[in-house]
N, C-alpha and C. Protein backbone atom coordinates (compact mmCIF):
# COMPACT_ATOMS: atom_id res chain seq x y z
N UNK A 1 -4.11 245.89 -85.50
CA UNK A 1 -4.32 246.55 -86.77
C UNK A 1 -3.49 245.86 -87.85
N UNK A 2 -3.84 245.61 -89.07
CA UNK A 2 -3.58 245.18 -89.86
C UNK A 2 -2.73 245.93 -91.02
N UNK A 3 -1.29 246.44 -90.94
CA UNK A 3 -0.89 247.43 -91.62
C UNK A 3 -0.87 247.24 -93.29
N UNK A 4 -2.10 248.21 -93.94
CA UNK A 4 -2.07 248.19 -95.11
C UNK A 4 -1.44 249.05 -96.05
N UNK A 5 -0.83 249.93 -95.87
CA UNK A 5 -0.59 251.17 -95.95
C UNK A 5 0.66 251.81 -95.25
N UNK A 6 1.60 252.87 -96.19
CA UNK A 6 2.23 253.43 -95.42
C UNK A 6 2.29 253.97 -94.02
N UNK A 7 1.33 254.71 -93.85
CA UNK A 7 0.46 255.56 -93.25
C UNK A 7 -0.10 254.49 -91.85
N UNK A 8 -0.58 253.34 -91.87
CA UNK A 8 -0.52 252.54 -91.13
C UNK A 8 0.38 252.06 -90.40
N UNK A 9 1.72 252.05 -91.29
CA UNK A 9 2.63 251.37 -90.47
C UNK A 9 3.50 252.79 -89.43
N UNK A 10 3.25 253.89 -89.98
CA UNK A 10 3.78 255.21 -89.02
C UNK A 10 2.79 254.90 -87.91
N UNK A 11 1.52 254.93 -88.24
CA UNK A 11 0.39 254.80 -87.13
C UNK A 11 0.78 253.74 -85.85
N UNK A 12 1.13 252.58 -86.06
CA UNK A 12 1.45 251.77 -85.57
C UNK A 12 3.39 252.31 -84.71
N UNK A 13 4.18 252.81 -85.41
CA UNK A 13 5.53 253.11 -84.84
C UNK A 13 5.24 254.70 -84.09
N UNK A 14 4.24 255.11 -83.93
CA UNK A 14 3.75 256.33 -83.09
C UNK A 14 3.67 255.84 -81.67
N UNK A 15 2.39 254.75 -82.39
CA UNK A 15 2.32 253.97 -80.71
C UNK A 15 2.84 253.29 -80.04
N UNK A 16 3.93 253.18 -80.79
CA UNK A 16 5.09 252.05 -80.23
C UNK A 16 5.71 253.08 -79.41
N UNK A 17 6.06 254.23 -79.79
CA UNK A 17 7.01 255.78 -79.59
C UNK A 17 6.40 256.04 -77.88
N UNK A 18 4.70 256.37 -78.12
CA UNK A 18 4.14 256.57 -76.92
C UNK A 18 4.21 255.68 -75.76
N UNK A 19 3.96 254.27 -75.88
CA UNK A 19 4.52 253.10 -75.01
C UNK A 19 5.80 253.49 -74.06
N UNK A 20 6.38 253.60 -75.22
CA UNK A 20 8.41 253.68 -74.41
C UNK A 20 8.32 255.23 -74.29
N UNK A 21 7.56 256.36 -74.09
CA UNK A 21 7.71 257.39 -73.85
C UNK A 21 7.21 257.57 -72.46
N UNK A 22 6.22 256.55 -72.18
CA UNK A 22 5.45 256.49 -70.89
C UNK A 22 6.14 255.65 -69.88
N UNK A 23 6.31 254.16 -70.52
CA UNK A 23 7.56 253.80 -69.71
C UNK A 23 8.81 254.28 -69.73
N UNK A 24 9.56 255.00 -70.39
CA UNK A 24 10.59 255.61 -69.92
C UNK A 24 12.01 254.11 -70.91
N UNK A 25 10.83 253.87 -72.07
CA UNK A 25 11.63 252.46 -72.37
C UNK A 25 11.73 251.43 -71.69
N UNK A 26 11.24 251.28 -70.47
CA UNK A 26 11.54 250.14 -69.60
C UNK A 26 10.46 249.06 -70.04
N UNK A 27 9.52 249.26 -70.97
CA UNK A 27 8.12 248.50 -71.13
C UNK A 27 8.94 247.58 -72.17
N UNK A 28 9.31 246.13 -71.79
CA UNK A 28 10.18 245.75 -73.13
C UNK A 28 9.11 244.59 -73.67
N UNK A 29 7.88 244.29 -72.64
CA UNK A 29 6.87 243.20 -73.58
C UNK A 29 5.40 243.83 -73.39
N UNK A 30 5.31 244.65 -74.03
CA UNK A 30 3.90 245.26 -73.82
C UNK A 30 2.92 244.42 -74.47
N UNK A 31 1.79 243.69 -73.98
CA UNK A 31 0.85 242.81 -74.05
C UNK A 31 0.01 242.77 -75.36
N UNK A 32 0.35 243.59 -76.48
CA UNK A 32 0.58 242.74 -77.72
C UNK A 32 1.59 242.65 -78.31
N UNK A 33 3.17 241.98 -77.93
CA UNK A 33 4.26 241.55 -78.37
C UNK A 33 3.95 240.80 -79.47
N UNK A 34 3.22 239.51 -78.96
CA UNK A 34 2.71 238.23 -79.56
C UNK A 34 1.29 238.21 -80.20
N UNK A 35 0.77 239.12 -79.94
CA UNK A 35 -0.63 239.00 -80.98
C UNK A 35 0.19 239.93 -82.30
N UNK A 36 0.90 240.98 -82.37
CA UNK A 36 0.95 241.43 -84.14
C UNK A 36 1.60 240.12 -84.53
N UNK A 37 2.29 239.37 -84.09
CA UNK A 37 2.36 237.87 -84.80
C UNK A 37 1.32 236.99 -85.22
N UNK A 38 0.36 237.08 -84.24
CA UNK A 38 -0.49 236.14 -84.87
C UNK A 38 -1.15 237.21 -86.01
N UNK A 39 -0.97 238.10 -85.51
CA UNK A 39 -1.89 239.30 -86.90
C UNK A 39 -1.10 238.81 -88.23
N UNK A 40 0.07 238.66 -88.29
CA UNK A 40 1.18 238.46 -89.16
C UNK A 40 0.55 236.91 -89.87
N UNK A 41 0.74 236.18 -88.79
CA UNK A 41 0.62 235.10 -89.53
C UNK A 41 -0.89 234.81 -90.45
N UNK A 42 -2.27 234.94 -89.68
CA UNK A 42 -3.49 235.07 -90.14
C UNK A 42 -3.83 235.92 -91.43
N UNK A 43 -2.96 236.79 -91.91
CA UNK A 43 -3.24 237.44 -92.60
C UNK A 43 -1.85 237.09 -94.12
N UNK A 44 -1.39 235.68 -93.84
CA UNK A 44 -0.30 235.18 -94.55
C UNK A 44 -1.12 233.62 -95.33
N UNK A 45 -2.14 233.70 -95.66
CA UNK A 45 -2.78 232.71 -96.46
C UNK A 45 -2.23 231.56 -96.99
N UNK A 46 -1.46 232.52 -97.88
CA UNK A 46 -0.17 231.70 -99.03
C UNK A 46 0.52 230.61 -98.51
N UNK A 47 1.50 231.64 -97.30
CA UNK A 47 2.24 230.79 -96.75
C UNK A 47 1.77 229.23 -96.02
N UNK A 48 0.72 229.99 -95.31
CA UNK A 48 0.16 229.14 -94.05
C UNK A 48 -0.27 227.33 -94.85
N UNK A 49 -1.11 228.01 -96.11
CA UNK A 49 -1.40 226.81 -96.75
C UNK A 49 -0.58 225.56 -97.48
N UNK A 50 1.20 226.01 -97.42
CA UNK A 50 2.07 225.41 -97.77
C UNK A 50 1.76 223.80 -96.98
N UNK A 51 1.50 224.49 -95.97
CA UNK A 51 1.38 223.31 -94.72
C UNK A 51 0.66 222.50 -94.48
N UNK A 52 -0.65 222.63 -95.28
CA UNK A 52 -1.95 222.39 -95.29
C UNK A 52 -1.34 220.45 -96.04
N UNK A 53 -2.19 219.39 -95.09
CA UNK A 53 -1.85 218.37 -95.04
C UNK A 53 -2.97 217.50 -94.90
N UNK A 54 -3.87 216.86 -95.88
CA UNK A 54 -4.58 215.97 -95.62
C UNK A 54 -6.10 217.29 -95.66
N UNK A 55 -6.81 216.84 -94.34
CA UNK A 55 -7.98 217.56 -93.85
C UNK A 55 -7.29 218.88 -93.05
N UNK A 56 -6.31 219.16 -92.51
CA UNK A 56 -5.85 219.60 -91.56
C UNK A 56 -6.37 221.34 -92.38
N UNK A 57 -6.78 222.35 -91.95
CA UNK A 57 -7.22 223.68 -92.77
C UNK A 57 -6.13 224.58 -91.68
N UNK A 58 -4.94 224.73 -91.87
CA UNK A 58 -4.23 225.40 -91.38
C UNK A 58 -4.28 227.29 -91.15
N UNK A 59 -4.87 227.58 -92.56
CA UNK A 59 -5.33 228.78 -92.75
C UNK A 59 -6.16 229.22 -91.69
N UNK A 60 -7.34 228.50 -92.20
CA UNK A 60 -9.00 228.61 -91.06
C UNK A 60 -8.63 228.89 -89.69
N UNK A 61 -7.61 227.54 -89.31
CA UNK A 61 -7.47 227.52 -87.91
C UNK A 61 -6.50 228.76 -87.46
N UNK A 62 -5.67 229.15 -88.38
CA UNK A 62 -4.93 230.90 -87.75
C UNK A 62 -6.06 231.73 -87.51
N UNK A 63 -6.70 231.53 -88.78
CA UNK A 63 -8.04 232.85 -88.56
C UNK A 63 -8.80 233.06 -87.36
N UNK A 64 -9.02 231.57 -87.17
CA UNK A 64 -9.78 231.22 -85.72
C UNK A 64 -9.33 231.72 -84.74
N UNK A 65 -7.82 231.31 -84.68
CA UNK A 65 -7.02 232.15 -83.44
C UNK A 65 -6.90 233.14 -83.23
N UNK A 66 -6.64 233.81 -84.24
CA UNK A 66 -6.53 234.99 -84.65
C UNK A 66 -7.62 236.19 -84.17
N UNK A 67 -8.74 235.59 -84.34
CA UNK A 67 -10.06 236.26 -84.17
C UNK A 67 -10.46 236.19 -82.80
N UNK A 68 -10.14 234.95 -82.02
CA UNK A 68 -10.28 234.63 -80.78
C UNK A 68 -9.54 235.53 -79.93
N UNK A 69 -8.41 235.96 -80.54
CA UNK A 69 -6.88 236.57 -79.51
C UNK A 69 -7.56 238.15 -79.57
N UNK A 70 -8.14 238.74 -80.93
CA UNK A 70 -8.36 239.90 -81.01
C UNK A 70 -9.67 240.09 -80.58
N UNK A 71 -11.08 239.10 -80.50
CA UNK A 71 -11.77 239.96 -80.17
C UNK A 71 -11.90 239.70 -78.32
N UNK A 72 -11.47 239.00 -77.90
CA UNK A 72 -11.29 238.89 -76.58
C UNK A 72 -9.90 239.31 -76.24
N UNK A 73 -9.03 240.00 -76.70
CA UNK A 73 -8.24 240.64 -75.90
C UNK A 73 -7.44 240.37 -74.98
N UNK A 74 -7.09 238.62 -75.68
CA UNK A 74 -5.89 238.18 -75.13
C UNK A 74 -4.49 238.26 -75.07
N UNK A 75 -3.74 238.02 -73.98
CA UNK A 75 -2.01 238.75 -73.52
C UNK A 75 -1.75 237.09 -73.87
N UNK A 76 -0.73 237.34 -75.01
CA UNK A 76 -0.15 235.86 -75.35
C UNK A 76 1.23 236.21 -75.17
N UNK A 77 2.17 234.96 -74.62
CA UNK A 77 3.24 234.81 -74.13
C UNK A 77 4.36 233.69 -75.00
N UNK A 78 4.85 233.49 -75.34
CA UNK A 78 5.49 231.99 -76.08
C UNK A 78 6.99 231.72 -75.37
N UNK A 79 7.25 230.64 -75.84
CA UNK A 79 8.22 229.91 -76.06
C UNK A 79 8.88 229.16 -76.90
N UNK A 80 10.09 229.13 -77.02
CA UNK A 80 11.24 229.12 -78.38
C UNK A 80 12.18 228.46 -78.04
N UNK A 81 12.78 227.99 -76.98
CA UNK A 81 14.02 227.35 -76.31
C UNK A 81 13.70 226.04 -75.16
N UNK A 82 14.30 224.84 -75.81
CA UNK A 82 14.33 223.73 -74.66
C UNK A 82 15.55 223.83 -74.03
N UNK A 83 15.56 223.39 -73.00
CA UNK A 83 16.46 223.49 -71.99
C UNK A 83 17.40 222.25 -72.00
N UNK A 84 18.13 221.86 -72.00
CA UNK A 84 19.22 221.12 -72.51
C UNK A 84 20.26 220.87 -71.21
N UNK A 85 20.75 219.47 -71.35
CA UNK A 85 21.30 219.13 -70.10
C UNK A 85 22.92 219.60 -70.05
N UNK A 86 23.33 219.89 -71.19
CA UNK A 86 24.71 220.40 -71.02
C UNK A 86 25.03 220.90 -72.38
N UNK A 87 26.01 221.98 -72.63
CA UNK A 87 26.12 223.23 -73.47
C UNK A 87 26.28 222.34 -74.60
N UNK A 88 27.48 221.08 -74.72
CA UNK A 88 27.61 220.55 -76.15
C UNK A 88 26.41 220.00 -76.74
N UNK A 89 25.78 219.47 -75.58
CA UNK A 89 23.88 219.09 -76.18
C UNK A 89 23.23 220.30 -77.30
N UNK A 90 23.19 221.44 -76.10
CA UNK A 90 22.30 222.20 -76.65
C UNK A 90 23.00 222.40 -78.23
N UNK A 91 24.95 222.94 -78.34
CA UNK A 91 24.71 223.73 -79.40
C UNK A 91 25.07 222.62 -80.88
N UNK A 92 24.88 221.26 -80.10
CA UNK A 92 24.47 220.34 -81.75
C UNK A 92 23.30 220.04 -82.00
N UNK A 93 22.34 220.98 -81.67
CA UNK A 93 21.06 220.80 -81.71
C UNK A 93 20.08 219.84 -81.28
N UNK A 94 20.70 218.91 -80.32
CA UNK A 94 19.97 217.49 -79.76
C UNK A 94 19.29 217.51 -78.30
N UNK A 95 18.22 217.20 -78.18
CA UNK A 95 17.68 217.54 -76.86
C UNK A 95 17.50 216.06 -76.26
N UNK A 96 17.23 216.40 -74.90
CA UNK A 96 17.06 215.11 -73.91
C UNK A 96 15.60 215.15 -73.89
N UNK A 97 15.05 214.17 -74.23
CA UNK A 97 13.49 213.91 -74.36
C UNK A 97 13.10 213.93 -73.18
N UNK A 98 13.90 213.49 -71.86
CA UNK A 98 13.15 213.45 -70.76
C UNK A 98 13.17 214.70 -69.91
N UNK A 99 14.08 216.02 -70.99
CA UNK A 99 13.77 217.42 -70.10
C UNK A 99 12.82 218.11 -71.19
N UNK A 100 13.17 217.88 -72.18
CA UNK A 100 12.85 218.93 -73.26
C UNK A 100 11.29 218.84 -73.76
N UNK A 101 10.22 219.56 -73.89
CA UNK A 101 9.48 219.25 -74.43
C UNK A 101 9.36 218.56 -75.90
N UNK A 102 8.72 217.53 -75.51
CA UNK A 102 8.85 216.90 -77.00
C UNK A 102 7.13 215.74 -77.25
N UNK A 103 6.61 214.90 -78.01
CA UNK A 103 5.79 214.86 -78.27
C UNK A 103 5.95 213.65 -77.92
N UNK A 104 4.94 213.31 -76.94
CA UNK A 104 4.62 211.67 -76.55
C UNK A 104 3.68 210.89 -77.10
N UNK A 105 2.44 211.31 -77.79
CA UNK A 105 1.50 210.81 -78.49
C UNK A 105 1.25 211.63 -79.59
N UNK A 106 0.51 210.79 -80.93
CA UNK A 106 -0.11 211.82 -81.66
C UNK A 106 -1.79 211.62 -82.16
N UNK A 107 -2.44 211.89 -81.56
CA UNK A 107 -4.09 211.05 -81.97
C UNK A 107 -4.85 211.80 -82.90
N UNK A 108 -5.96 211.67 -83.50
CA UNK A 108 -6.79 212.05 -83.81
C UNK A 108 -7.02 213.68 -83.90
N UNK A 109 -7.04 213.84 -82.54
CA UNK A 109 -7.31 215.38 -82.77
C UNK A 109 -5.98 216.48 -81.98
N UNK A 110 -4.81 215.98 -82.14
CA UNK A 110 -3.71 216.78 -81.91
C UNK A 110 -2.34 215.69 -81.01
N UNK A 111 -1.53 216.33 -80.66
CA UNK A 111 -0.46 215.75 -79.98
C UNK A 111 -0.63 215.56 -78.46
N UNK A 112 -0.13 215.30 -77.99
CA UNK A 112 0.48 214.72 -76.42
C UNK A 112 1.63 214.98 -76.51
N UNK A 113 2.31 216.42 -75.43
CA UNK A 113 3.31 216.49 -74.87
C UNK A 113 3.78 216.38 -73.78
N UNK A 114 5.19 216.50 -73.54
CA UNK A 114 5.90 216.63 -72.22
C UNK A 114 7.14 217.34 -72.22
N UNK A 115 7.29 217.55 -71.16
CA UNK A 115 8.80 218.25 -70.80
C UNK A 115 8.17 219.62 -70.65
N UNK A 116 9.76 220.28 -70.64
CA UNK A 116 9.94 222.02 -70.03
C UNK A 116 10.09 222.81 -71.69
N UNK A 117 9.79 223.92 -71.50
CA UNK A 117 10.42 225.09 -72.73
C UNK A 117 11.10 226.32 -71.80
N UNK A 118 11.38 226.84 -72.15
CA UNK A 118 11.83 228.16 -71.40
C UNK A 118 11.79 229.36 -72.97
N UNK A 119 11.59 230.36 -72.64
CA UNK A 119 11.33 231.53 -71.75
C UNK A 119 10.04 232.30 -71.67
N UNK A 120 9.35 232.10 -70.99
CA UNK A 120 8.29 232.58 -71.24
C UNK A 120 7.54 233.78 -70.77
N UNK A 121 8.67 234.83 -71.10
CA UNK A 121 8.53 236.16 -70.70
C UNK A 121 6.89 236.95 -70.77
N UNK A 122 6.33 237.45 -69.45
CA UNK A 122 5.18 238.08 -69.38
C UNK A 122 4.20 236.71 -69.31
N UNK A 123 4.62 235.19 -68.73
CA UNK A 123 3.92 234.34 -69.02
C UNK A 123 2.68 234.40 -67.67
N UNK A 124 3.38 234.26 -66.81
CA UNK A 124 2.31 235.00 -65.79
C UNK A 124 0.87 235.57 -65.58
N UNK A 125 1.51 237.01 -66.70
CA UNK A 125 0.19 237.42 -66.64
C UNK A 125 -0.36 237.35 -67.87
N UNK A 126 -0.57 236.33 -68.64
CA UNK A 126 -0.90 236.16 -70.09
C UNK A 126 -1.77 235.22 -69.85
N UNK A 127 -3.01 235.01 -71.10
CA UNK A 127 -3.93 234.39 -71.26
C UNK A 127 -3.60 232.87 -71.76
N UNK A 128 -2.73 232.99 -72.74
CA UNK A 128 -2.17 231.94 -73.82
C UNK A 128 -0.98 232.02 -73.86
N UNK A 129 -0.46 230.53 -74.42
CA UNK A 129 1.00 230.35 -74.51
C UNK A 129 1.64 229.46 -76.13
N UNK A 130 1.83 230.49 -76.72
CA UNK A 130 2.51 229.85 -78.26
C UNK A 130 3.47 228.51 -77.74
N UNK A 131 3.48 227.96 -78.58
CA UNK A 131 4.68 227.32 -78.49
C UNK A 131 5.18 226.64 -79.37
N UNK A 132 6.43 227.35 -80.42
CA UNK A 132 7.21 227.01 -81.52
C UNK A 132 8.08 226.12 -81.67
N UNK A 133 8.94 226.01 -82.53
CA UNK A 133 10.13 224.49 -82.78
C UNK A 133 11.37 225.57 -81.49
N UNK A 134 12.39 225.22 -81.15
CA UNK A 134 13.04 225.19 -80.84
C UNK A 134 14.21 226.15 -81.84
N UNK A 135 14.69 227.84 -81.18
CA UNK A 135 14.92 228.17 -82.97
C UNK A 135 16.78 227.66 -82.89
N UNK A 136 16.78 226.41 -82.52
CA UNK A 136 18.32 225.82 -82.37
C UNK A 136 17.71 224.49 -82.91
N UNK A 137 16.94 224.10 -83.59
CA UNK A 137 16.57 222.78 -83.81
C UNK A 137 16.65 222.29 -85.03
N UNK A 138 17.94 221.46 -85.19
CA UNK A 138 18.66 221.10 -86.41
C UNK A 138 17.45 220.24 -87.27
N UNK A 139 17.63 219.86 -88.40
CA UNK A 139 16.93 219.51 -89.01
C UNK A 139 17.47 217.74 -89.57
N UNK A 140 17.23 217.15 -88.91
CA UNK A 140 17.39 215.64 -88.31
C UNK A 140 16.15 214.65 -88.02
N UNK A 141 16.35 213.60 -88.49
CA UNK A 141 15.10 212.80 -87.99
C UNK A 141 14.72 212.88 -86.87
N UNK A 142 15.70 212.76 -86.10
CA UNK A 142 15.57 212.28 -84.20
C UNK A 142 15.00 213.62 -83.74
N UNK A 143 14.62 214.62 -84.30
CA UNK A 143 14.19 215.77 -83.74
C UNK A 143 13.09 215.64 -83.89
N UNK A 144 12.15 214.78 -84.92
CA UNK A 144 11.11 214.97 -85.33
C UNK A 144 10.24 215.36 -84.18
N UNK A 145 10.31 214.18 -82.90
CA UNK A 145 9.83 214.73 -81.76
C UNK A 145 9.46 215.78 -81.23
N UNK A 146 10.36 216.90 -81.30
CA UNK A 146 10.54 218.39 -80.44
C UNK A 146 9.91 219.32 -81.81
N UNK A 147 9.32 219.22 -82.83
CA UNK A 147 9.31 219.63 -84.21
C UNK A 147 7.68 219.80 -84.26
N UNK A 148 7.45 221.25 -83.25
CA UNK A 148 5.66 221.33 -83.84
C UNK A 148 5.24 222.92 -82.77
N UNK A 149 4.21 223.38 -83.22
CA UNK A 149 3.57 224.22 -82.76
C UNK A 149 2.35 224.47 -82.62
N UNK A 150 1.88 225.10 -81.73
CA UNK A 150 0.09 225.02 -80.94
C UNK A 150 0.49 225.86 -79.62
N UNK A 151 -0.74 226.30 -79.47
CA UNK A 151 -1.13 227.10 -78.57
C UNK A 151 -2.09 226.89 -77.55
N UNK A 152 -1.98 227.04 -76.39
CA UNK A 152 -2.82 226.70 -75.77
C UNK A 152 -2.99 228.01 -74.13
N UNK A 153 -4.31 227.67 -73.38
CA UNK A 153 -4.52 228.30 -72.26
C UNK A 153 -3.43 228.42 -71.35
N UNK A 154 -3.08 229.65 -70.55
CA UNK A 154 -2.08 229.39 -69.77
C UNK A 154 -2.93 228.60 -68.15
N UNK A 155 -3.98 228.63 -68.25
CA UNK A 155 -5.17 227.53 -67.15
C UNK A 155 -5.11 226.23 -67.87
N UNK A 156 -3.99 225.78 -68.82
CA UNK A 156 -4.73 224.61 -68.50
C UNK A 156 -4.15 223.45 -67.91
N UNK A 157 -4.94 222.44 -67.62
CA UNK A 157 -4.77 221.27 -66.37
C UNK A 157 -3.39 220.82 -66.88
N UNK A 158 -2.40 220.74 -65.75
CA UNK A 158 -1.16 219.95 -66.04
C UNK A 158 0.04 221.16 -66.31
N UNK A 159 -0.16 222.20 -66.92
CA UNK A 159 0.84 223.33 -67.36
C UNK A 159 1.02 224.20 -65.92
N UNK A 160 2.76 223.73 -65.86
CA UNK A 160 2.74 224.39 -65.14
C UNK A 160 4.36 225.75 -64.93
N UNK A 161 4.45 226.89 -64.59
CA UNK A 161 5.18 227.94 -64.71
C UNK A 161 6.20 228.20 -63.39
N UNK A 162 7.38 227.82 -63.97
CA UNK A 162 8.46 228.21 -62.87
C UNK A 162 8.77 229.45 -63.15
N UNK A 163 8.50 230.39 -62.00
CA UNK A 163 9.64 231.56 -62.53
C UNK A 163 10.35 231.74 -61.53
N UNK A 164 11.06 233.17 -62.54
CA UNK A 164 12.42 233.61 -61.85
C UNK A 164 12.25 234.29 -60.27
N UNK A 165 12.98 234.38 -59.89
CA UNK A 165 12.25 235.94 -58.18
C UNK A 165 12.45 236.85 -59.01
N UNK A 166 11.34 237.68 -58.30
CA UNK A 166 10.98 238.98 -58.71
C UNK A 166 11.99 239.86 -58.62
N UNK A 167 12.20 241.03 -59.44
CA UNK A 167 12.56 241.96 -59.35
C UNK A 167 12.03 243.11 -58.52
N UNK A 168 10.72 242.96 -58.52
CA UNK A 168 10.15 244.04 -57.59
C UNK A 168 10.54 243.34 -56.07
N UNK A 169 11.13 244.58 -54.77
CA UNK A 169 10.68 243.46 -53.84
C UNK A 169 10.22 244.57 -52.91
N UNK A 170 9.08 244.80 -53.19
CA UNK A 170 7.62 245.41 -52.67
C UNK A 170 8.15 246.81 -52.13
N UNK A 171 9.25 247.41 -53.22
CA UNK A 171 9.68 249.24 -52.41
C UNK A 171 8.76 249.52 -53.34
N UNK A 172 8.80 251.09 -52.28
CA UNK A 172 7.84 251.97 -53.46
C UNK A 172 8.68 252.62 -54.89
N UNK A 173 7.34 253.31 -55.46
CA UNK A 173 7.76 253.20 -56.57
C UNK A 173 8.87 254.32 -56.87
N UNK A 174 9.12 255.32 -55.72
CA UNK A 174 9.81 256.36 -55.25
C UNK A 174 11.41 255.75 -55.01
N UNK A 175 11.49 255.00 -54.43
CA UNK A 175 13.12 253.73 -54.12
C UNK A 175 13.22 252.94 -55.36
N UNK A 176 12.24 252.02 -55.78
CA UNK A 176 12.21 251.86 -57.32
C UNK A 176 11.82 251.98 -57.78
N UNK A 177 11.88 252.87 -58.68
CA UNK A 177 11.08 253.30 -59.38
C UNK A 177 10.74 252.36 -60.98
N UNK A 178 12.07 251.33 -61.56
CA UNK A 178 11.81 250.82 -62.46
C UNK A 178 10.72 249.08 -62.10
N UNK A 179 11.92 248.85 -61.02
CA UNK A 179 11.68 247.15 -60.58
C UNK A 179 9.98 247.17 -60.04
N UNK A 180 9.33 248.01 -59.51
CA UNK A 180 8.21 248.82 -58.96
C UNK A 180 7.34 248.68 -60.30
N UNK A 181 7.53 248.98 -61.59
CA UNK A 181 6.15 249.36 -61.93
C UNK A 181 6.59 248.37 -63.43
N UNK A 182 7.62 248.28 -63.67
CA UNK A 182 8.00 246.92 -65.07
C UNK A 182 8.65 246.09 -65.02
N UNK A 183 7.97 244.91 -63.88
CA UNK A 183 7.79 243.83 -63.83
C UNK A 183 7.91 243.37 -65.17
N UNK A 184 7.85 242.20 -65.65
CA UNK A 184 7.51 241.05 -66.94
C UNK A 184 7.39 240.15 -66.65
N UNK A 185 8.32 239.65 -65.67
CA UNK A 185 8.18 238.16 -65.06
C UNK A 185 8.68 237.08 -66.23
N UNK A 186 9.54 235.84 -66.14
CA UNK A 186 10.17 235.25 -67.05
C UNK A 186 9.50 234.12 -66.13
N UNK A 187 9.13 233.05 -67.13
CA UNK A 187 9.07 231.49 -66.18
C UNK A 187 9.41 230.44 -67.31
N UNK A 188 9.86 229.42 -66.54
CA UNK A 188 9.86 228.26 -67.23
C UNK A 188 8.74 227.42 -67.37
N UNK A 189 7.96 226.76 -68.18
CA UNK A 189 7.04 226.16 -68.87
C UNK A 189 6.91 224.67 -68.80
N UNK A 190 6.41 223.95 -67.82
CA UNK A 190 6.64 222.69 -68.01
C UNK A 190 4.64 222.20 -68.35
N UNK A 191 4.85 221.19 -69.16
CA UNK A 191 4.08 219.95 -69.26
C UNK A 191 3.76 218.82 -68.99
């Protein structure tokens, strides 16, 4: 839903209310986390077109997504963090190209990547997988690499999902009652 209106946005924090009233709060990525974002962004024109570069219709193509995620009723998952080979790496903002996702080609009709992202909470059971700059990613030439976003199938050829062990480990829901029924599942993201 597209909040236009006061009245909309209560509508919307009702059902947020009912969610965590049913889980008991334990529901912490309910399977549109990541679509009111893309609702957010598709419905941000202005902004989107800042970006707009050459032929590239940046707008169009949110809409597209946008429309794709909502009328098929896709569970989108993302990622925000490269994984970094040691703490002083990570917190001067510099990544190791040969862990971190970063961009190996750029052709015609989009990029060529590689490497890992992490966290890709609820990635599992999600349709699609965002995937943003890095929100530790200094603003430096040498980054240019790790410096882009697109979305893609969580089926597709080559992507593949490490995760964590489960929290559930198959008691009922009576012994656990949380680990039992709100799962999320966290994985790491490689390319």
């Amino acid at each position: 839903m597209v909040p236009k209106s006061k009245e909309d946005v209560l509508q919307r924090g009702r059902a947020f209310y009912e969610w965590a009233t049913w889980s008991n709060g334990m529901f912490g990525r309910t399977p549109d986390y990541k679509n009111a974002s893309v609702m957010a962004f598709a419905h941000a024109p202005g902004f989107l077109a800042q970006g707009t570069v050459g032929q590239a219709d940046f707008v169009q193509n949110m809409i597209n997504f946008y429309d794709e995620v909502r009328l098929n009723d896709k569970v989108l998952t993302h990622t925000l963090v490269n994984p970094s080979v040691s703490h002083a790496q990570f917190a001067s903002g510099k990544f190791d190209r040969e862990v971190a996702l970063h961009v190996i080609k750029e052709t015609d009709v989009g990029i060529i990547v590689k490497g890992a992202r992490l966290l890709a909470t609820l990635g599992p059971l999600a349709d699609e997988i965002e995937v943003f700059p890095s929100t530790v990613l200094k603003a430096d030439p040498s980054n240019i690499r790790f410096a882009f976003a697109f979305a893609i199938p969580i089926a597709t050829p080559g992507l593949k999902m490490l995760c964590r062990n489960t929290y559930d480990h198959g008691k009922s829901n009576f012994d656990a009652p949380l680990s039992s029924r709100y799962e999320e599942m966290d994985a790491v993201v490689t390319l």
